[in-house]
N, C-alpha and C. Protein backbone atom coordinates (compact mmCIF):
# COMPACT_ATOMS: atom_id res chain seq x y z
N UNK A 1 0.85 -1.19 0.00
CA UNK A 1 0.00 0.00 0.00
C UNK A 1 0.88 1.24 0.00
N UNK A 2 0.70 2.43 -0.86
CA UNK A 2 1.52 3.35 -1.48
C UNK A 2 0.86 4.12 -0.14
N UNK A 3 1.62 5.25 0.42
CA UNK A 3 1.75 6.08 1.59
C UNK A 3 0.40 6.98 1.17
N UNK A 4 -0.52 7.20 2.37
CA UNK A 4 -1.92 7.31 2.19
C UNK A 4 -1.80 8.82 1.78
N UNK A 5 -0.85 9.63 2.16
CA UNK A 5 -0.32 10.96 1.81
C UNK A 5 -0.67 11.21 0.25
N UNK A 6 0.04 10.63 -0.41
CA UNK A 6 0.06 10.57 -1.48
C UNK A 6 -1.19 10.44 -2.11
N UNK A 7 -2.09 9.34 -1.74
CA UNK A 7 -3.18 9.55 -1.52
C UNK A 7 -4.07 10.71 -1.80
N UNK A 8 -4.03 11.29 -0.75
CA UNK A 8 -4.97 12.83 -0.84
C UNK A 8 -4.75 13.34 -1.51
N UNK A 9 -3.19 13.86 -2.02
CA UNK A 9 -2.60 14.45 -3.08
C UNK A 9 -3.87 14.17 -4.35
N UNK A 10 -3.98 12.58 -4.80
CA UNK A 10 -4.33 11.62 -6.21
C UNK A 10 -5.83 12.45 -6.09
N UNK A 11 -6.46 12.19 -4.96
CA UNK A 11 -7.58 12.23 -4.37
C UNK A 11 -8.36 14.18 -5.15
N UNK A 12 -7.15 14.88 -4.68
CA UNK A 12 -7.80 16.12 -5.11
C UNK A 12 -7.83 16.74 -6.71
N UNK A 13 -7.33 15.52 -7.28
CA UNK A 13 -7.15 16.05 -8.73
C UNK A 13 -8.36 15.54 -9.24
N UNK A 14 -9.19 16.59 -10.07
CA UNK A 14 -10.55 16.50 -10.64
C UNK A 14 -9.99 15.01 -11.70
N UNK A 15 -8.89 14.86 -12.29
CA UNK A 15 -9.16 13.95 -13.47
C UNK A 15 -9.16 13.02 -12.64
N UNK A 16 -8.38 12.57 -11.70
CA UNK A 16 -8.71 10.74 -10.66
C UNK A 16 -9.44 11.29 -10.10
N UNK A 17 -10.31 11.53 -9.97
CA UNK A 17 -11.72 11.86 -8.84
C UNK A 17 -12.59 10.25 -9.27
N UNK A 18 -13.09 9.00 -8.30
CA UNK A 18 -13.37 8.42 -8.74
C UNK A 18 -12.79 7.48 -9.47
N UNK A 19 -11.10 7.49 -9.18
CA UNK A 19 -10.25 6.69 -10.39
C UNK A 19 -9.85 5.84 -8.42
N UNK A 20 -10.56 5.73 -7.28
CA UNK A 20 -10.00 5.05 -6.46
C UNK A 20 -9.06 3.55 -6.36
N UNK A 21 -9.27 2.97 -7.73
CA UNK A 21 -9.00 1.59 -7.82
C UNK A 21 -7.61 1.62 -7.91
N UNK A 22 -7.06 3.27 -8.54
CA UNK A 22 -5.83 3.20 -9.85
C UNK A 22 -4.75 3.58 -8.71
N UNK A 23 -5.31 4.45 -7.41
CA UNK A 23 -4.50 5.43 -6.42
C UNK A 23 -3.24 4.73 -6.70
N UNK A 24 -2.76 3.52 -6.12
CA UNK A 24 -1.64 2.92 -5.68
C UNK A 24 -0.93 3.12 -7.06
N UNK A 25 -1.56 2.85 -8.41
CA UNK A 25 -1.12 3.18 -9.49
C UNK A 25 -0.82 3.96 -9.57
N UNK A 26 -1.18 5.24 -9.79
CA UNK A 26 -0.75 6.30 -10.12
C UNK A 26 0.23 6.81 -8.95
N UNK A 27 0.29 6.73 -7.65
CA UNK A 27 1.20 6.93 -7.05
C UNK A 27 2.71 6.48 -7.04
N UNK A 28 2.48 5.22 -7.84
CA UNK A 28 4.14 5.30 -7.99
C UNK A 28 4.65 5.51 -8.93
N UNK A 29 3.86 6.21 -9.96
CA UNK A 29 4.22 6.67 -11.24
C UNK A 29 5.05 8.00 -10.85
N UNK A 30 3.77 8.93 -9.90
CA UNK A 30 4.46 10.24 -9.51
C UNK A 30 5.61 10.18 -9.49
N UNK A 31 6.33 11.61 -9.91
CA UNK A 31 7.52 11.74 -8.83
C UNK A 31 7.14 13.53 -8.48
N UNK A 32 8.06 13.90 -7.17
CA UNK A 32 7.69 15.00 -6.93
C UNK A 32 8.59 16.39 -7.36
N UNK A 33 8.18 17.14 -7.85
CA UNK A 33 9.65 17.94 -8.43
C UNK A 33 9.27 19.98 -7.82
N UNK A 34 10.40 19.91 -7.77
CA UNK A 34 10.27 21.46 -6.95
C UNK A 34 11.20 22.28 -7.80
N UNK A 35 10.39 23.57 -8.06
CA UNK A 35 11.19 24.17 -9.08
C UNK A 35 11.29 26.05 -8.32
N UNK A 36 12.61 26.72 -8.47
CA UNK A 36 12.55 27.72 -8.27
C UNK A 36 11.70 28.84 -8.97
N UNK A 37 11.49 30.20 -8.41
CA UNK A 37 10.63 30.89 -9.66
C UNK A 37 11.79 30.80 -11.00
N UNK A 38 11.22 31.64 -11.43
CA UNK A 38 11.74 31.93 -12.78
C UNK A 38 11.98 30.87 -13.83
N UNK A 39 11.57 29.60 -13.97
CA UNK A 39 12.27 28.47 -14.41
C UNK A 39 11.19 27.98 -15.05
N UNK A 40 11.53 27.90 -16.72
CA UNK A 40 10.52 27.04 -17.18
C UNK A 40 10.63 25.40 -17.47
N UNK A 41 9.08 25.59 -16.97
CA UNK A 41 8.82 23.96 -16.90
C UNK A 41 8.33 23.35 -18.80
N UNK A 42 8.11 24.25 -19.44
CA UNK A 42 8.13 23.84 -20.92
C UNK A 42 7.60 24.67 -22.13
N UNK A 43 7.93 25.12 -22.77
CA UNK A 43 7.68 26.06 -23.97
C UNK A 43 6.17 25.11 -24.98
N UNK A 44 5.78 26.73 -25.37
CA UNK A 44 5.19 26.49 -26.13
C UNK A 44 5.31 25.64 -27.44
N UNK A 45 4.61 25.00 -27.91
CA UNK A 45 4.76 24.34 -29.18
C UNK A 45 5.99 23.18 -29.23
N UNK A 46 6.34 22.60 -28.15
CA UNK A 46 7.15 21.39 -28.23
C UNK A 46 6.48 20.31 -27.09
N UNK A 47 6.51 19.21 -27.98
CA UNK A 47 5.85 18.10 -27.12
C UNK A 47 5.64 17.81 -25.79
N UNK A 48 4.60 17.86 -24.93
CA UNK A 48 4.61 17.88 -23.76
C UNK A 48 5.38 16.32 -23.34
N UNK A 49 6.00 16.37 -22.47
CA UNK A 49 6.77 15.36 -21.86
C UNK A 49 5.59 15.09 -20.37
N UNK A 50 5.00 14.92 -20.45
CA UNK A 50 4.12 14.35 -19.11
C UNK A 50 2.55 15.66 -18.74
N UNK A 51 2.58 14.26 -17.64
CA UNK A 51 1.15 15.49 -17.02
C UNK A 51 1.67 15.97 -15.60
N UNK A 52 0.91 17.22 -15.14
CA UNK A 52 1.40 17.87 -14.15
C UNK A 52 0.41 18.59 -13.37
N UNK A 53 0.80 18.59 -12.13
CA UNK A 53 -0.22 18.91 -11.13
C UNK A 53 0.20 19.85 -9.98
N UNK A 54 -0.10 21.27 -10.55
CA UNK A 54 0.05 22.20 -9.19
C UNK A 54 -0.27 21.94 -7.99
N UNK A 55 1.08 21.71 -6.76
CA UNK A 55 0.63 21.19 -5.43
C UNK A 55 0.69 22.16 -4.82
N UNK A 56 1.99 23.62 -4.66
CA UNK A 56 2.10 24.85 -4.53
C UNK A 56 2.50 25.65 -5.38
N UNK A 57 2.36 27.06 -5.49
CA UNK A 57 2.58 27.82 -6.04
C UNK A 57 2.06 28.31 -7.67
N UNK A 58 2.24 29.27 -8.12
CA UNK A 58 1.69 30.27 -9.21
C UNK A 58 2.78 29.83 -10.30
N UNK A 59 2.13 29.01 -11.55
CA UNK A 59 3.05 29.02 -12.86
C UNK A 59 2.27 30.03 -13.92
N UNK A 60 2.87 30.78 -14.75
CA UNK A 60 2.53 31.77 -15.83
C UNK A 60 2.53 31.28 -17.03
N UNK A 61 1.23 31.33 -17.61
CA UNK A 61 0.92 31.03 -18.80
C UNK A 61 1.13 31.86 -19.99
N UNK A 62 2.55 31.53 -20.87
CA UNK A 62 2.77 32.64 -21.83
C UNK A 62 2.19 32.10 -23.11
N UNK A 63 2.05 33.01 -24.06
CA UNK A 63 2.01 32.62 -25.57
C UNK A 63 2.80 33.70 -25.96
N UNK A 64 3.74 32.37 -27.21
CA UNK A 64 5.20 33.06 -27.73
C UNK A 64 4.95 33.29 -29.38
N UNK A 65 3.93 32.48 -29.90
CA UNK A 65 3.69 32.83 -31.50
C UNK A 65 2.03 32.28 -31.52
N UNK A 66 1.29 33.00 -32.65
CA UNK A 66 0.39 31.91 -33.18
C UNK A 66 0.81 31.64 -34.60
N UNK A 67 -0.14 30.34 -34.50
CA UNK A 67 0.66 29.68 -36.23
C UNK A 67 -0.97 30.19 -36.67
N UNK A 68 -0.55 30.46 -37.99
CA UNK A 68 -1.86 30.84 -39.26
C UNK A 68 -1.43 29.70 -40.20
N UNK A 69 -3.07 29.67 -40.67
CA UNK A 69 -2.66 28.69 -41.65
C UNK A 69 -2.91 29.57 -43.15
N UNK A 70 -2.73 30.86 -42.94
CA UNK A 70 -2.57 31.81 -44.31
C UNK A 70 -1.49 31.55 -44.60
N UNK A 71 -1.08 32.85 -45.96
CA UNK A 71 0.46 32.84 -46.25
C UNK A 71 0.51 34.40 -45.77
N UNK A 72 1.11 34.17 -45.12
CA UNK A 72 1.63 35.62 -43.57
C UNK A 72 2.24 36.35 -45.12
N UNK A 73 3.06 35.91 -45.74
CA UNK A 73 3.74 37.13 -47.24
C UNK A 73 2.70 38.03 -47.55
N UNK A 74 1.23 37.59 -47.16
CA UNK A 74 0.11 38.33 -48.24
C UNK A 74 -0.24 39.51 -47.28
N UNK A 75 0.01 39.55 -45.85
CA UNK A 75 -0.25 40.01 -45.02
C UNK A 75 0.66 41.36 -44.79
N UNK A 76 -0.32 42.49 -44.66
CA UNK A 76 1.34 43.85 -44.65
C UNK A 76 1.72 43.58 -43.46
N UNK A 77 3.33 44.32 -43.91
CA UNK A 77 3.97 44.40 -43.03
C UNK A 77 4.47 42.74 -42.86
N UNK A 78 4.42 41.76 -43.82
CA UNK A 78 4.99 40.36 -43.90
C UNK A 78 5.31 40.30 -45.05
N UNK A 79 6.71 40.33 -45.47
CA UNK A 79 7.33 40.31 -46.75
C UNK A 79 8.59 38.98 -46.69
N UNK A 80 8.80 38.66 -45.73
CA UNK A 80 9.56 37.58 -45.58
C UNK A 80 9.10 36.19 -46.52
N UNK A 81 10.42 35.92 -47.64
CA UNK A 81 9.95 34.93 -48.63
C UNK A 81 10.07 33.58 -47.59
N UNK A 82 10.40 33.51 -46.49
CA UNK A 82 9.95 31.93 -45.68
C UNK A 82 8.55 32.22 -44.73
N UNK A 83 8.29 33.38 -44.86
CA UNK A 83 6.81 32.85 -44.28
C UNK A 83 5.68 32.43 -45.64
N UNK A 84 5.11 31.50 -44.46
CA UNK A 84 3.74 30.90 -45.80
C UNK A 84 3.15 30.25 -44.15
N UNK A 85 2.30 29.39 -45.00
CA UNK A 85 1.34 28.45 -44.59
C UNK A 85 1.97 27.99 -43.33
N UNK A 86 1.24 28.17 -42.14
CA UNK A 86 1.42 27.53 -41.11
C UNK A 86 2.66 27.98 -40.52
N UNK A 87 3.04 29.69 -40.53
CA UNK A 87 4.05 30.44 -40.33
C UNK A 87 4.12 30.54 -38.33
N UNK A 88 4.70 30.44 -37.79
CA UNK A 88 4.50 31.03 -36.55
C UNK A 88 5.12 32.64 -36.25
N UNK A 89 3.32 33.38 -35.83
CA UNK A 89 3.89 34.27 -35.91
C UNK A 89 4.26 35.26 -34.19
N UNK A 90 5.40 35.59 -33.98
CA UNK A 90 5.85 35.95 -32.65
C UNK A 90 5.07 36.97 -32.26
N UNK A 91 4.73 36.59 -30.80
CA UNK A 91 3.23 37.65 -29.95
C UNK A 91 4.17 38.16 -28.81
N UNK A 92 4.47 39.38 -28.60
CA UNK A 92 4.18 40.00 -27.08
C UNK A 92 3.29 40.68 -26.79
N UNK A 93 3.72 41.30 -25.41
CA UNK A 93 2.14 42.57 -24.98
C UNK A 93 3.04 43.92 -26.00
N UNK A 94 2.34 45.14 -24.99
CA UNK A 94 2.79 46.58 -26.12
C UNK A 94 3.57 47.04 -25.40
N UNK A 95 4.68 46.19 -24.41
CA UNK A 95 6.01 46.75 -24.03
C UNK A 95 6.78 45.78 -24.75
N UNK A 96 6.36 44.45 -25.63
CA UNK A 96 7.49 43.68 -25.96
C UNK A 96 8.24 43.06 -25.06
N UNK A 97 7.45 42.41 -24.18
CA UNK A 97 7.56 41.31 -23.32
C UNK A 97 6.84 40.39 -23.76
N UNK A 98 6.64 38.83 -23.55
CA UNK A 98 6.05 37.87 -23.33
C UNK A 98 4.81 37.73 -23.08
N UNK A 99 3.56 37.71 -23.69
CA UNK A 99 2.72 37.78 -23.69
C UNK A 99 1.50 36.80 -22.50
N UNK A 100 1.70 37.32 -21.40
CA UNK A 100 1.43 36.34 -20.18
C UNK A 100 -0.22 36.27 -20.45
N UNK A 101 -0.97 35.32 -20.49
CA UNK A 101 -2.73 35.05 -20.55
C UNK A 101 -2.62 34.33 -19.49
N UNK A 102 -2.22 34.22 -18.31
CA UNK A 102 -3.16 33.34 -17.14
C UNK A 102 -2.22 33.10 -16.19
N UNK A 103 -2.45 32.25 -15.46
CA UNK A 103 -2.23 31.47 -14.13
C UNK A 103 -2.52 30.25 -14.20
N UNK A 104 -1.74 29.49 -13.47
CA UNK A 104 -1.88 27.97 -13.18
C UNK A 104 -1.83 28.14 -11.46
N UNK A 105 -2.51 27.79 -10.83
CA UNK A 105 -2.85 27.72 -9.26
C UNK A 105 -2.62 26.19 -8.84
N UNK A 106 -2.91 26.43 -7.60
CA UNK A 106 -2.54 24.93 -6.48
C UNK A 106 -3.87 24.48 -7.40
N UNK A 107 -3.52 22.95 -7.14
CA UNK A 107 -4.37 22.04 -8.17
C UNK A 107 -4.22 21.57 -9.65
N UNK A 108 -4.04 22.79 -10.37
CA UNK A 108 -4.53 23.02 -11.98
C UNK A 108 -3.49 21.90 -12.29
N UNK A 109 -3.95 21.70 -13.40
CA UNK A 109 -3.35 20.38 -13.96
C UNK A 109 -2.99 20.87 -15.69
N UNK A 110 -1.42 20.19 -15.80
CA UNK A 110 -1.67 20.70 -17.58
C UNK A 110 -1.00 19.44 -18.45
N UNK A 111 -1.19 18.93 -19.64
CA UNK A 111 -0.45 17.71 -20.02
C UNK A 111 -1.26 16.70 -20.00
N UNK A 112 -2.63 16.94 -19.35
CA UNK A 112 -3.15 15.18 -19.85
C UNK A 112 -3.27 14.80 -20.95
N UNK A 113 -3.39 15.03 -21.98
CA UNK A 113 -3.65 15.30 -23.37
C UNK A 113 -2.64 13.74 -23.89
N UNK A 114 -1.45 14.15 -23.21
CA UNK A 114 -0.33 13.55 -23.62
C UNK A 114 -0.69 12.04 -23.59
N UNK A 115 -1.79 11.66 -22.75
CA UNK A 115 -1.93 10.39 -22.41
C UNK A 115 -3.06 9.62 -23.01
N UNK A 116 -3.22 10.12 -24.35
CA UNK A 116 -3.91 9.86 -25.60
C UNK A 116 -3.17 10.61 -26.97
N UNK A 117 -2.69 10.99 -26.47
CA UNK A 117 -1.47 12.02 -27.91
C UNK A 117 -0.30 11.82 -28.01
N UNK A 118 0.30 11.23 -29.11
CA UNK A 118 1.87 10.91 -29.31
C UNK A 118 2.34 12.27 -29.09
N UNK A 119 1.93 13.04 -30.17
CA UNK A 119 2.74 14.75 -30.68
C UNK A 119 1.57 15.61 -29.67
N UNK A 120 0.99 15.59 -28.21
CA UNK A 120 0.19 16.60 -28.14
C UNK A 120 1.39 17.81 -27.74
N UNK A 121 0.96 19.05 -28.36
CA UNK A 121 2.10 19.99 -28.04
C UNK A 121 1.36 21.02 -26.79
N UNK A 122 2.59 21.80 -26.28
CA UNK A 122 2.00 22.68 -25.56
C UNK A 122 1.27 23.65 -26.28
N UNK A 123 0.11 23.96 -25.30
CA UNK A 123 -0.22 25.49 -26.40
C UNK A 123 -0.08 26.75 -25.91
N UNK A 124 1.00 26.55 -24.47
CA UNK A 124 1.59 27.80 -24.07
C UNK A 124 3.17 27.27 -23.21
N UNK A 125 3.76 28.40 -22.74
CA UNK A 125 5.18 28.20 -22.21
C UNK A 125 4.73 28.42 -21.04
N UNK A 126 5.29 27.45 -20.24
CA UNK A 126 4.85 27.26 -18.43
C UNK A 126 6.34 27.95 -17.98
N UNK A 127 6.02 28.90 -16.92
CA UNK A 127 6.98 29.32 -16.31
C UNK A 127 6.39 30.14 -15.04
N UNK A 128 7.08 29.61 -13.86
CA UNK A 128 7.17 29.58 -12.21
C UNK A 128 6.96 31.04 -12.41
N UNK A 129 6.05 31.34 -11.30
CA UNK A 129 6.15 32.57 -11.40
C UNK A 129 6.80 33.15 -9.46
N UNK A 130 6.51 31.64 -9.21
CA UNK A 130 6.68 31.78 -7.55
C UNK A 130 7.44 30.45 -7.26
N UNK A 131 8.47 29.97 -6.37
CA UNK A 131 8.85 28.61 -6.18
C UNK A 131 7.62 27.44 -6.04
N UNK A 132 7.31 26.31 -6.66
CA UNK A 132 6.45 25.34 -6.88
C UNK A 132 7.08 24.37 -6.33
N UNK A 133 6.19 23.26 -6.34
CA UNK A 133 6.29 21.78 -6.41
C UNK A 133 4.76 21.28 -6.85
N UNK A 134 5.52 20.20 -8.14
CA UNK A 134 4.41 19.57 -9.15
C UNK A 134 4.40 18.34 -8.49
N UNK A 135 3.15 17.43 -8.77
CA UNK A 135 3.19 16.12 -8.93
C UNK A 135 3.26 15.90 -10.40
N UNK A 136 4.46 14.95 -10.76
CA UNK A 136 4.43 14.60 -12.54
C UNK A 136 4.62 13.00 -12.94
N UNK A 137 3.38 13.35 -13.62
CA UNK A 137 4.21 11.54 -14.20
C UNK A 137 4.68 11.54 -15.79
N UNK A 138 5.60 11.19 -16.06
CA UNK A 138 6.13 10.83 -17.21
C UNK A 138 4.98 10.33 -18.66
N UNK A 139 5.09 10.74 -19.51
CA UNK A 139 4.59 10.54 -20.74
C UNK A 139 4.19 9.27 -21.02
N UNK A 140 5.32 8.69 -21.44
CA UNK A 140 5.11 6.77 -21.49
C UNK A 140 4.38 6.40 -19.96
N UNK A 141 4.36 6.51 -18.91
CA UNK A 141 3.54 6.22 -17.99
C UNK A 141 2.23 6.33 -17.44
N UNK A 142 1.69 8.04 -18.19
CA UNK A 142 0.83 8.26 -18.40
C UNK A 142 0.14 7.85 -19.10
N UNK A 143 0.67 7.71 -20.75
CA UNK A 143 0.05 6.76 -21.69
C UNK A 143 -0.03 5.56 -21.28
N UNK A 144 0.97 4.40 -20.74
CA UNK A 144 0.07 3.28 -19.85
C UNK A 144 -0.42 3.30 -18.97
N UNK A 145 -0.80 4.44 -18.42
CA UNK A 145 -1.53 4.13 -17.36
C UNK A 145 -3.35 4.05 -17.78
N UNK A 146 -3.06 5.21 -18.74
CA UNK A 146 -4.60 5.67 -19.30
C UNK A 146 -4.81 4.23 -20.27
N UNK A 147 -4.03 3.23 -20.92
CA UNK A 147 -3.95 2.34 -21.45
C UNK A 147 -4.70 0.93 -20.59
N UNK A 148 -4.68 1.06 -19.36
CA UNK A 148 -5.29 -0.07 -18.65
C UNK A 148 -5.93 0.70 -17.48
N UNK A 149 -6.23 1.49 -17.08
CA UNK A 149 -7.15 2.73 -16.38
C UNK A 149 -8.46 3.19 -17.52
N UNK A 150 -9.16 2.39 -18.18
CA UNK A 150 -10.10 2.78 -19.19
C UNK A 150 -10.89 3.68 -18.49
N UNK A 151 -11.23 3.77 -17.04
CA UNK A 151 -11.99 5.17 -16.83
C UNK A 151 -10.99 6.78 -17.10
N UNK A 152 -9.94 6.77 -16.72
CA UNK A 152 -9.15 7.65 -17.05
C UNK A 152 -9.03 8.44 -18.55
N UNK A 153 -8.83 7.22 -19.40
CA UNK A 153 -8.76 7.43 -20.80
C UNK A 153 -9.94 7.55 -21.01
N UNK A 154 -11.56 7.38 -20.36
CA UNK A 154 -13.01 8.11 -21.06
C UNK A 154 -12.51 8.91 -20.73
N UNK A 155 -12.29 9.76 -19.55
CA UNK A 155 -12.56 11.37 -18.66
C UNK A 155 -11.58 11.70 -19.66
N UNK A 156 -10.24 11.57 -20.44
CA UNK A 156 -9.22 12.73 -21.12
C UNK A 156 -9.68 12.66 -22.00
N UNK A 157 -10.75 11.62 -23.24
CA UNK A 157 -11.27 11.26 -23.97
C UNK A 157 -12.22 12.35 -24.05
N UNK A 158 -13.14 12.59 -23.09
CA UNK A 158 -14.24 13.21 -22.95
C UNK A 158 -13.56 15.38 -22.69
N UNK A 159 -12.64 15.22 -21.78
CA UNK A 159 -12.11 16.53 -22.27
C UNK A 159 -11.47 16.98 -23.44
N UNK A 160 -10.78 16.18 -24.26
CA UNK A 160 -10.28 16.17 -25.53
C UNK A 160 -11.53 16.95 -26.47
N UNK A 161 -12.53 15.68 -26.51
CA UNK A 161 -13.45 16.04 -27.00
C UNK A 161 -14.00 17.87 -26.84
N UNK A 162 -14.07 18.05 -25.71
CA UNK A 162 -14.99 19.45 -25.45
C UNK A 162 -14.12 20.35 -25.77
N UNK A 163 -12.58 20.05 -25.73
CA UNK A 163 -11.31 20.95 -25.78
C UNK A 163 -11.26 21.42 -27.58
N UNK A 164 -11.56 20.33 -28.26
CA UNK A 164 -11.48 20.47 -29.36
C UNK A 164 -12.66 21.13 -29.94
N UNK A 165 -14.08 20.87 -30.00
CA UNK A 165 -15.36 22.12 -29.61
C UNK A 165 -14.82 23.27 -29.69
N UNK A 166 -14.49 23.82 -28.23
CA UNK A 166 -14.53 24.65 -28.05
C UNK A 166 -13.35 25.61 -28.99
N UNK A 167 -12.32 25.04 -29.55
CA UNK A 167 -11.09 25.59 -30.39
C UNK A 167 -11.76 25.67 -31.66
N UNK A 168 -12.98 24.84 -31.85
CA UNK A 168 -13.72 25.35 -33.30
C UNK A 168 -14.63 26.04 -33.59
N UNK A 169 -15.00 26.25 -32.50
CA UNK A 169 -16.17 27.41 -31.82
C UNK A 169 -15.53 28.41 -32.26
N UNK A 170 -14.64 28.81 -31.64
CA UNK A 170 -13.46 30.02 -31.33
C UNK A 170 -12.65 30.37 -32.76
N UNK A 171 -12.69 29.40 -33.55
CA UNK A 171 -12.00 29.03 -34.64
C UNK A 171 -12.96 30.16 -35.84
N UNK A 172 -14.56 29.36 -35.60
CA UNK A 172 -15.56 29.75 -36.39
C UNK A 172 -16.02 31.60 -36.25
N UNK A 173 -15.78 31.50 -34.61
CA UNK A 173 -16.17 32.83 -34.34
C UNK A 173 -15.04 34.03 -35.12
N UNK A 174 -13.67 33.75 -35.01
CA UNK A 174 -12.82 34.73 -35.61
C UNK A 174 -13.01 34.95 -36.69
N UNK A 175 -13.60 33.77 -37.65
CA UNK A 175 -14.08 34.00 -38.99
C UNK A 175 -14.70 35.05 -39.24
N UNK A 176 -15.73 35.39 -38.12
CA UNK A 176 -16.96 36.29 -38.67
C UNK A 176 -16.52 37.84 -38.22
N UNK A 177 -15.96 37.63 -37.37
CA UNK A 177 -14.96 39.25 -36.84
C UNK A 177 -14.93 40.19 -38.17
């Protein structure tokens, strides 16, 4: 029996809510990692390496480009003969900093994705905004875990689903702007 501690930890995360069978499972997948501020835990647009679970502290949600699927050349002020199709194009705020949209709080969780997605990428750059400690499990572990945890893989199944909705919602709406 995996230390009941750990436990409560499994216990408060909305995605195992109800996953009681898996606890001991997923607990020794964890490992626990503590990171100073300033330190990113992973950039935008490169493969998430695991899932992760705010236990303390404030991580900052940046966005560093969006990709278009225009040809950015047609666009003023884009004359560059390597932009085209599926260009990423670099975002700050209007001092030309890093374009911060959010917070990650005690709890929030980011990376499940990964555990139904070979290539799921980030869709922002995680970075401490205060000293943390995550609960994380590794990619390949996640993916087996959600692999013989079939309630797990409905619930990321079922957010996938609404996640993807809602990006075509959002998708459809900019159209009409």
């Amino acid at each position: 029996q995996v230390d009941k501690e750990m436990h409560r930890f499994i216990a408060r995360i909305e995605l195992f809510k109800g996953l009681e069978d898996y606890y001991d499972d997923i607990a020794k997948l964890m490992t626990i990692k503590q990171y100073k501020a300033g330190v990113t835990i992973f950039r935008h647009g490169e493969v998430h390496d695991g899932f992760y679970n705010i236990v303390s502290g404030v991580l900052t949600k940046i966005i560093d480009f969006v990709t278009t699927s225009e040809n950015i050349s047609d666009i003023q002020g884009f004359s560059s003969s390597s932009a085209g199709a599926g260009s990423h194009i670099p975002v700050t705020n209007r001092f030309n900093l890093p374009l911060e949209v959010g917070e990650l709080t005690e709890n929030s969780t980011v990376g499940a994705f990964t555990a139904v997605s070979r290539d799921s990428k980030a869709e922002f750059t995680c970075v401490t905004k205060v000293s943390c400690v995550v609960l994380f499990i590794e990619k390949h572990n996640f993916q087996k875990l959600a692999s013989y945890a079939s309630p797990l893989r409905d619930k990321i199944n079922a957010q996938l689903r609404l996640h993807r909705e809602a990006m075509q919602k959002n998708d459809v709406s900019q159209n009409f702007k």
